[in-house]
Structure formats: structure tokens, C-alpha cells
N, C-alpha and C. Protein backbone atom coordinates (compact mmCIF):
# COMPACT_ATOMS: atom_id res chain seq x y z
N UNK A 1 -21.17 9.29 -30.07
CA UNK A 1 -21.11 7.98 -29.49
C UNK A 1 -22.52 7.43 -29.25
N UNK A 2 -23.39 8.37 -28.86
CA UNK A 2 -24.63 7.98 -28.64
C UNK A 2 -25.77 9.25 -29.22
N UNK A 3 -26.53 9.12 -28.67
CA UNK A 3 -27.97 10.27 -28.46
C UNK A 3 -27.64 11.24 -27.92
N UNK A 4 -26.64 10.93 -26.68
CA UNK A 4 -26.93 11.93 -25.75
C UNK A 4 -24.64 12.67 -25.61
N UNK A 5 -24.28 11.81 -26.10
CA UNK A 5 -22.70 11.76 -25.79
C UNK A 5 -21.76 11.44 -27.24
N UNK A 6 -20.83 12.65 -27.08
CA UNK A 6 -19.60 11.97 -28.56
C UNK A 6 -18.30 12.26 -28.06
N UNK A 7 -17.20 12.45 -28.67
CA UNK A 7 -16.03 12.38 -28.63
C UNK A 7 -15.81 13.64 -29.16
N UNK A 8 -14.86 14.53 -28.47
CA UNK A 8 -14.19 15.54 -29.29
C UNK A 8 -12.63 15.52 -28.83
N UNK A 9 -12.16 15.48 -29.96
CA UNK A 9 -10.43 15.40 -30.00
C UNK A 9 -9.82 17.02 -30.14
N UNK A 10 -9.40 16.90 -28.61
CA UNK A 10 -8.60 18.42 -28.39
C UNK A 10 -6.93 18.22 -28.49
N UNK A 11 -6.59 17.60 -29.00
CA UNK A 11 -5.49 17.44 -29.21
C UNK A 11 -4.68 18.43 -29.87
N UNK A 12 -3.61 18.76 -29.39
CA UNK A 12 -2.94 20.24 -29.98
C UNK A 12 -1.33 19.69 -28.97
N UNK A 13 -0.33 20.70 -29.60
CA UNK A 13 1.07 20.60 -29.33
C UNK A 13 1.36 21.63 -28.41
N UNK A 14 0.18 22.85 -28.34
CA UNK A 14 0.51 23.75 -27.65
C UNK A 14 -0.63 23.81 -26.43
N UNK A 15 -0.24 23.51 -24.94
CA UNK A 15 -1.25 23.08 -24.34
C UNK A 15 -2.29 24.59 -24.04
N UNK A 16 -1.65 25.70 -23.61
CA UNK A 16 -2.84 26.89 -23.75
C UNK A 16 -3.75 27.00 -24.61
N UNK A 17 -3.55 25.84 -25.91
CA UNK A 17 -4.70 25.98 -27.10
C UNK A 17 -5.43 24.78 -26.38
N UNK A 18 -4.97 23.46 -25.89
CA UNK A 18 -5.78 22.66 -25.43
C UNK A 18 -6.72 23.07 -24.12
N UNK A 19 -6.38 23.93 -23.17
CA UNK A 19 -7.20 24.65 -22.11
C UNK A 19 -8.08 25.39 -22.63
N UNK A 20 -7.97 26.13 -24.10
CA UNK A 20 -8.93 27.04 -24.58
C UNK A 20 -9.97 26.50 -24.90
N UNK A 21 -9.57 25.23 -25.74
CA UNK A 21 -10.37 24.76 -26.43
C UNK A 21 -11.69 24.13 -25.40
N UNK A 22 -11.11 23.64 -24.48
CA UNK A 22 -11.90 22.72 -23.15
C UNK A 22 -12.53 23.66 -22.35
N UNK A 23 -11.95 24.81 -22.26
CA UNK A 23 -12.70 25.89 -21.49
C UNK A 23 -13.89 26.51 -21.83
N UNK A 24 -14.04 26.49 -23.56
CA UNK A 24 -14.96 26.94 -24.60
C UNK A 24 -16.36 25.96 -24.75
N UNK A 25 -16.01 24.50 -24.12
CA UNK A 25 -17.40 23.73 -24.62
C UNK A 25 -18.40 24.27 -23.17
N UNK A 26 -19.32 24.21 -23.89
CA UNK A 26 -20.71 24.34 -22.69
C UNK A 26 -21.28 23.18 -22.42
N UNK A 27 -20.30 22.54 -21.89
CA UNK A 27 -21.15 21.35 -21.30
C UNK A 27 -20.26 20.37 -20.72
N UNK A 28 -20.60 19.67 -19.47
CA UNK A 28 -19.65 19.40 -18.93
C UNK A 28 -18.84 17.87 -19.42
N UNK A 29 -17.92 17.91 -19.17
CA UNK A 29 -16.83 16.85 -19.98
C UNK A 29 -15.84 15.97 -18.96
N UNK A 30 -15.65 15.03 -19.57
CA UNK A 30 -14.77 14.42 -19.28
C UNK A 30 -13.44 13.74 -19.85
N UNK A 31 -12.17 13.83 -19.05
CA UNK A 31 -10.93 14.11 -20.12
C UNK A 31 -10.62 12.47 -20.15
N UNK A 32 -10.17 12.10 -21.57
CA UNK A 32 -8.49 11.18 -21.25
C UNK A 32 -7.41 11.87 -22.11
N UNK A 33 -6.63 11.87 -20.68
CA UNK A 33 -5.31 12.94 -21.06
C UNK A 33 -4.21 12.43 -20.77
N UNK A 34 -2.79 12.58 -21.44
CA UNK A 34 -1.50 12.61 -20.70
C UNK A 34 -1.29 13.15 -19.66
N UNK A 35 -0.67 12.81 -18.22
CA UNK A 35 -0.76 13.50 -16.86
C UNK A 35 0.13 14.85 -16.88
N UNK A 36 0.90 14.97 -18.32
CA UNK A 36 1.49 16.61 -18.66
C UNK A 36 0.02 17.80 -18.59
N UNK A 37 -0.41 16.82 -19.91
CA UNK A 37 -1.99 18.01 -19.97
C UNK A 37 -2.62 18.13 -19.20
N UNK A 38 -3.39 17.12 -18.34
CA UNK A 38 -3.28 17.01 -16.76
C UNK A 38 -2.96 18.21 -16.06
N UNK A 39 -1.75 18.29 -15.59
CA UNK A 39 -1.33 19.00 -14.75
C UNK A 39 -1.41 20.42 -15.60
N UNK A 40 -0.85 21.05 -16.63
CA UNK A 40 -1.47 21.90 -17.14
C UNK A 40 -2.81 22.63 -17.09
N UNK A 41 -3.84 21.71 -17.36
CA UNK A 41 -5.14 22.15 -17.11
C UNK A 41 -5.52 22.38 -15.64
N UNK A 42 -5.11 21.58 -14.61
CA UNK A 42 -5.34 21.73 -13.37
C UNK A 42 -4.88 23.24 -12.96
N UNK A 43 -3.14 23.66 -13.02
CA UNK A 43 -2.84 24.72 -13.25
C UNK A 43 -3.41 26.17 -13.98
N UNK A 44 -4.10 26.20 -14.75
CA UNK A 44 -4.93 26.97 -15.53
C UNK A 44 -6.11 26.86 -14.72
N UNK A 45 -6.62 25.81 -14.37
CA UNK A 45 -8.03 25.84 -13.44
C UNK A 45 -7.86 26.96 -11.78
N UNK A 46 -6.63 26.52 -11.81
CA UNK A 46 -6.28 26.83 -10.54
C UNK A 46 -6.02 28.53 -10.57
N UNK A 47 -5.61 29.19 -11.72
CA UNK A 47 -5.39 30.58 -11.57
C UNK A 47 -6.36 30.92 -12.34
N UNK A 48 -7.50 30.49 -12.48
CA UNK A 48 -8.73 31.08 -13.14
C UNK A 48 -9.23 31.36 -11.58
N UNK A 49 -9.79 30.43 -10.93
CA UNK A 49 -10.79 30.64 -9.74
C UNK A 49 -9.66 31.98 -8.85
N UNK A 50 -8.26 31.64 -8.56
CA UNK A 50 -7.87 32.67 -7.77
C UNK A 50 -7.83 34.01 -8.63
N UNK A 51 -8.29 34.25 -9.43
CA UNK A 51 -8.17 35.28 -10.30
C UNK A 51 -9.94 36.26 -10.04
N UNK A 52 -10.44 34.77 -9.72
CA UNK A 52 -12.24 35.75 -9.39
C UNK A 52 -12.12 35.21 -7.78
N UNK A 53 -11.17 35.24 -6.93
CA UNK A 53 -11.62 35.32 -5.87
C UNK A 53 -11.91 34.21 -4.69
N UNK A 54 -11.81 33.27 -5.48
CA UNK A 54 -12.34 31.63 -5.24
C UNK A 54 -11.17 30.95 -4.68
């Protein structure tokens, strides 16, 4: 999109591939999502941290 910013399309049918995929970039992001994937990813966020303790 720019110098510094682009677009990457995580789009997938199976949402554990869409959390993988988002979990894998090194760098921080920002989503537009359906509020399914949404809540999915929040869910996955959520038993990662209670999983180390957090």
C-alpha cells in the first residue's frame, strides 16, 4: 500500500488456518474481519495467554 504498509489476504474456510496464519506474521497488524473470525481469533487469543499463565 505504501513504503511502510500492504495488505495481506488471510482468507481461508477453515478458521484455525486463519489464526495460524495471523499468529505467524512478525509484525503487528490490523484486521478487517467477519465478527465469526472475530470471535474465533479472540478465542484462540484467549487460550494462548491462559495457557502461559497470563
Amino acid at each position: 500500500m505504501d513504503d511502510r504498509t500492504c495488505r495481506v489476504d488471510a482468507s481461508d474456510d477453515h478458521l484455525p488456518r486463519i489464526a495460524q496464519t495471523l499468529a505467524g506474521l512478525d509484525t503487528d497488524h490490523t484486521l478487517d474481519a467477519d465478527p465469526d473470525v472475530l470471535t474465533h481469533l479472540r478465542a484462540t487469543a484467549h487460550r494462548a495467554l491462559r495457557a502461559t499463565g497470563t
